[in-house]
Protein backbone atom coordinates (compact mmCIF):
# COMPACT_ATOMS: atom_id res chain seq x y z
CA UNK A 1 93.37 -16.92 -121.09
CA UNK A 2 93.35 -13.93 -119.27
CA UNK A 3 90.96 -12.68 -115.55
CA UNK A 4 90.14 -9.23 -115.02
CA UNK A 5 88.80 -7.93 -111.63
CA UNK A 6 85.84 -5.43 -111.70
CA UNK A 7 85.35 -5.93 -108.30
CA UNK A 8 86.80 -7.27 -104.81
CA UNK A 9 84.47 -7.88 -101.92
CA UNK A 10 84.60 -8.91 -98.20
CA UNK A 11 83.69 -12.73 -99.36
CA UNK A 12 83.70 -12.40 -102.80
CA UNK A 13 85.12 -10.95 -106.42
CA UNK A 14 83.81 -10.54 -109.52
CA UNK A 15 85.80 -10.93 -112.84
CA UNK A 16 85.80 -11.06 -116.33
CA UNK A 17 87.12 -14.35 -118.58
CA UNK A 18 88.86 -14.13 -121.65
CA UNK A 19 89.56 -17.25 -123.40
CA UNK A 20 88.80 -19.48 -125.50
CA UNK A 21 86.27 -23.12 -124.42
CA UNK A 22 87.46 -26.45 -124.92
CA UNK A 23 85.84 -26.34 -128.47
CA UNK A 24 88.36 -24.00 -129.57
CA UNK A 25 85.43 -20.64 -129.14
CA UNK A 26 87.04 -17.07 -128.33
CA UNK A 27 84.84 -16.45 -125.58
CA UNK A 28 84.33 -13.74 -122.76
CA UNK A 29 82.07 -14.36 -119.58
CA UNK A 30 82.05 -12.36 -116.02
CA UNK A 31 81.84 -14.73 -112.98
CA UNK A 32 81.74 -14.48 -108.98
CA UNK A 33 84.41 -15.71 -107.39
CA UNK A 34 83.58 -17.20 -104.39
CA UNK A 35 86.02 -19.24 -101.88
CA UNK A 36 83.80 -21.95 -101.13
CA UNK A 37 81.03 -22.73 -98.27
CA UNK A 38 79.44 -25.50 -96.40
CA UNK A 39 75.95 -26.52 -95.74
CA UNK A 40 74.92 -29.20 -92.99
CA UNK A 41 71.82 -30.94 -92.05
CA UNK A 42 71.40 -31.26 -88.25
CA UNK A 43 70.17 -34.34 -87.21
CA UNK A 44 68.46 -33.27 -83.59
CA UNK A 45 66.96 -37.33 -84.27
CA UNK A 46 65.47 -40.03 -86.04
CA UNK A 47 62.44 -37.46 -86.38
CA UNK A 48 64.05 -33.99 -86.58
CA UNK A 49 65.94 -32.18 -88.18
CA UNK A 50 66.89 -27.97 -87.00
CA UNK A 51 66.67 -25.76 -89.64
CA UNK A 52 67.40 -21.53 -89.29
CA UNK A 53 65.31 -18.59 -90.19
CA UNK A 54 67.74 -16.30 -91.85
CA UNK A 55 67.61 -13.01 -93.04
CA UNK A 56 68.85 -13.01 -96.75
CA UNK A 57 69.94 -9.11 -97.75
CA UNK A 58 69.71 -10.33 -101.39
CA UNK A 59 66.61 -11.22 -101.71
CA UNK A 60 65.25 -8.99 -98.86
CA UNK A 61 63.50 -11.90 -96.87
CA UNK A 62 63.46 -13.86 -94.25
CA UNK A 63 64.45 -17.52 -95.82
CA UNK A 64 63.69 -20.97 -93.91
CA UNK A 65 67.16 -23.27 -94.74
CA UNK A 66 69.92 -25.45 -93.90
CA UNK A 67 73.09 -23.81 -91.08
CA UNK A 68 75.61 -22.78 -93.84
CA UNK A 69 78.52 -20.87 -94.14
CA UNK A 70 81.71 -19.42 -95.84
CA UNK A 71 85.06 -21.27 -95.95
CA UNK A 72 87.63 -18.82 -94.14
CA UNK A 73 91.51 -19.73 -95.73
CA UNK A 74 92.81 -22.42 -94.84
CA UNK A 75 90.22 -23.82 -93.13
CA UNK A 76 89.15 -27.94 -94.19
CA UNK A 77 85.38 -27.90 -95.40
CA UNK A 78 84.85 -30.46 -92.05
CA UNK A 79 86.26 -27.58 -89.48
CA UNK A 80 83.80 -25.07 -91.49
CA UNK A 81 81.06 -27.54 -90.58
CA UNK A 82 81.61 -27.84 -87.25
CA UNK A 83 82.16 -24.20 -86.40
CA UNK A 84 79.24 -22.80 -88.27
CA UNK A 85 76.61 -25.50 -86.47
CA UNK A 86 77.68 -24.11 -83.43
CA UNK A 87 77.60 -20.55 -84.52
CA UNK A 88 74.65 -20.95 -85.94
CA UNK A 89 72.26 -23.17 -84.29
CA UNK A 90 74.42 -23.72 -80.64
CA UNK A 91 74.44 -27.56 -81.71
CA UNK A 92 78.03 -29.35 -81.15
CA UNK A 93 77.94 -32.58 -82.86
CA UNK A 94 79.19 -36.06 -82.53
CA UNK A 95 80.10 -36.79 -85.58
CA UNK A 96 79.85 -34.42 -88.73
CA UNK A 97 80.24 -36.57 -92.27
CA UNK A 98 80.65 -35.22 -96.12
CA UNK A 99 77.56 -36.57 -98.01
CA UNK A 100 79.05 -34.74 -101.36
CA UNK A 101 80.11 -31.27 -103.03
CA UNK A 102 78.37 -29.32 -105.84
CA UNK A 103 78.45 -25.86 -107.26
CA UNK A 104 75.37 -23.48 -105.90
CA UNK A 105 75.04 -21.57 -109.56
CA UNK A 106 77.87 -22.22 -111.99
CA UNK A 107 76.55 -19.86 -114.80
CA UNK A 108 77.84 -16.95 -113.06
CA UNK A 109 79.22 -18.78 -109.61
CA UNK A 110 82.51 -20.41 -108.84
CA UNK A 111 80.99 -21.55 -105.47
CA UNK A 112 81.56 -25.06 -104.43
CA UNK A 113 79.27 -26.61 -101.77
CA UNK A 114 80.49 -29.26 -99.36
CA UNK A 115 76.89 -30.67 -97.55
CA UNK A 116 77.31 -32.52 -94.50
CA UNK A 117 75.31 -34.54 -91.93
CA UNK A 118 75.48 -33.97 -88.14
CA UNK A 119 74.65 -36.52 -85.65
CA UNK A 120 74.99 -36.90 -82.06
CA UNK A 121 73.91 -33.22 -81.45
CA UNK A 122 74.21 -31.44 -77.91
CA UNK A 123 72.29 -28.04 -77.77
CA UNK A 124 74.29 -25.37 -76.67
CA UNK A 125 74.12 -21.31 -76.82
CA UNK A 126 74.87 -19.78 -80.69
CA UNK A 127 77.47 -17.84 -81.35
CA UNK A 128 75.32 -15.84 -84.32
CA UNK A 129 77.53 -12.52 -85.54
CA UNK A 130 76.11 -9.65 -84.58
CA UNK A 131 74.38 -8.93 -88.07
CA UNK A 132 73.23 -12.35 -88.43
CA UNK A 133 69.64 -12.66 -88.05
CA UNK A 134 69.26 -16.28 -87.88
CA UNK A 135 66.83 -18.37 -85.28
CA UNK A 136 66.48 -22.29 -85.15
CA UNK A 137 63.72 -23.96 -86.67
CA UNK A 138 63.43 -27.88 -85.65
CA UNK A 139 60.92 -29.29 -87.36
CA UNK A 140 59.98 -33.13 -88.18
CA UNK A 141 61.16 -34.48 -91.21
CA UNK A 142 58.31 -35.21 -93.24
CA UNK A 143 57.36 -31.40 -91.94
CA UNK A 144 61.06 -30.11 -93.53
CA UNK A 145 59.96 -32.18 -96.56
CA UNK A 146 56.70 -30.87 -97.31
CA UNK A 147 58.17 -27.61 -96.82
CA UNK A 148 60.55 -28.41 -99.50
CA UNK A 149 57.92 -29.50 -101.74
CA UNK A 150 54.98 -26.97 -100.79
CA UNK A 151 58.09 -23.80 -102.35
CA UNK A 152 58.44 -22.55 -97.83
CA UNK A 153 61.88 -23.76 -98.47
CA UNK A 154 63.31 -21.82 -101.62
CA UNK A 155 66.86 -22.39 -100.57
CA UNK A 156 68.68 -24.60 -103.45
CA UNK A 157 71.46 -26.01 -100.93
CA UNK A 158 68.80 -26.39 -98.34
CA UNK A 159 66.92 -28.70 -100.94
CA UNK A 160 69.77 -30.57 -101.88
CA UNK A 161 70.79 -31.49 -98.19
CA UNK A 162 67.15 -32.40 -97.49
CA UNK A 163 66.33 -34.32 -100.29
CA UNK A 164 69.59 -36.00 -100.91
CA UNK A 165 69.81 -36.87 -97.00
CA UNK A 166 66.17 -38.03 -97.36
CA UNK A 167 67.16 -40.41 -100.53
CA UNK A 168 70.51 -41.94 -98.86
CA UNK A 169 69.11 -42.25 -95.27
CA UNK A 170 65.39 -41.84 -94.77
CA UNK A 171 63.74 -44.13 -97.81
C-alpha cells in the first residue's frame, strides 16, 4: 500500500491510494483527508432546538444546519463540542453527550462525525471567527423537522442529528 499527497490544505489533504482491497483487487482511489469534526444539537428545551445560518463557500449559499466544527489536534471530540457551541451559537451547556459517530461521505471522505446533544443551555455572546458568517436560528422542533423533510435543511449531518435525536428522544 502506498499514499501520495497531491495536495495539503489548512484543514484538509488530498491523496492518492495504491493498494490492493480486501478481495485481493490492485486498486487506486484519491481521497480527502480530513481530521475529524463534530456536530451538536442544541437543546434550548423540550420545544426548541437552535440551529445556524451559515455561509457554505462550497456550495455558494447560505445553508440552515446543526453548530459544527473541525477537531483541532489533540483535542477529545467532547472539548470540540463544547467550544464550537459557544463559538458558534454563544450557548454554554450543562451537559454535552455523544449520541454516535459516522463518516459525512466515505467515497471520497475520511471524515468522521461525532454528533452530540446539549442540554442545560445558558445563552451567552458567540465567539464566531471573523469569516464565519453564521447567525442562530431557534426554531420548534416539529418546525426543524419539517424543514428537514420539506429539502430547507440540505445539510446531511444536520439531518442525522435531527432525525436520529428525534428517533431516540422525541417519539
Amino acid at each position: 500500500m502506498q499514499v501520495e499527497t497531491l495536495f495539503e490544505g489548512r484543514v484538509f489533504s488530498v491523496v492518492r491510494w495504491r493498494g490492493r482491497t480486501p478481495g485481493g483487487v490492485m486498486a487506486e482511489r484519491e481521497f480527502v483527508q480530513h481530521p475529524g469534526a463534530v456536530v451538536l444539537v442544541p437543546v434550548v428545551d423540550d420545544d426548541r432546538v437552535c440551529l445556524i445560518r451559515n455561509f457554505r463557500g462550497a456550495v455558494g449559499q447560505t445553508l440552515i444546519e446543526l453548530p459544527a466544527g473541525t477537531l483541532e489536534p489533540d483535542e477529545p471530540p467532547p472539548a470540540t463540542a463544547a467550544r464550537e457551541l459557544q463559538e458558534e451559537t454563544g450557548y454554554v451547556a450543562e451537559s454535552i453527550e455523544e449520541l454516535t459517530a459516522f463518516y459525512m461521505s466515505p467515497g471520497i471522505l475520511n471524515e468522521r462525525m461525532h454528533l452530540f446533544v446539549a442540554r442545560g443551555l445558558t445563552a451567552g455572546p458567540p465567539a464566531r471567527q471573523d469569516n464565519e458568517e453564521i447567525e442562530n436560528l431557534v426554531v420548534g422542533w416539529e418546525e426543524a423537522l419539517q424543514m428537514a423533510a420539506d429539502g430547507r435543511i440540505q445539510d446531511a449531518k444536520s439531518l442525522v442529528g435531527l432525525l436520529l435525536y428525534d428517533r431516540l428522544y422525541r417519539r
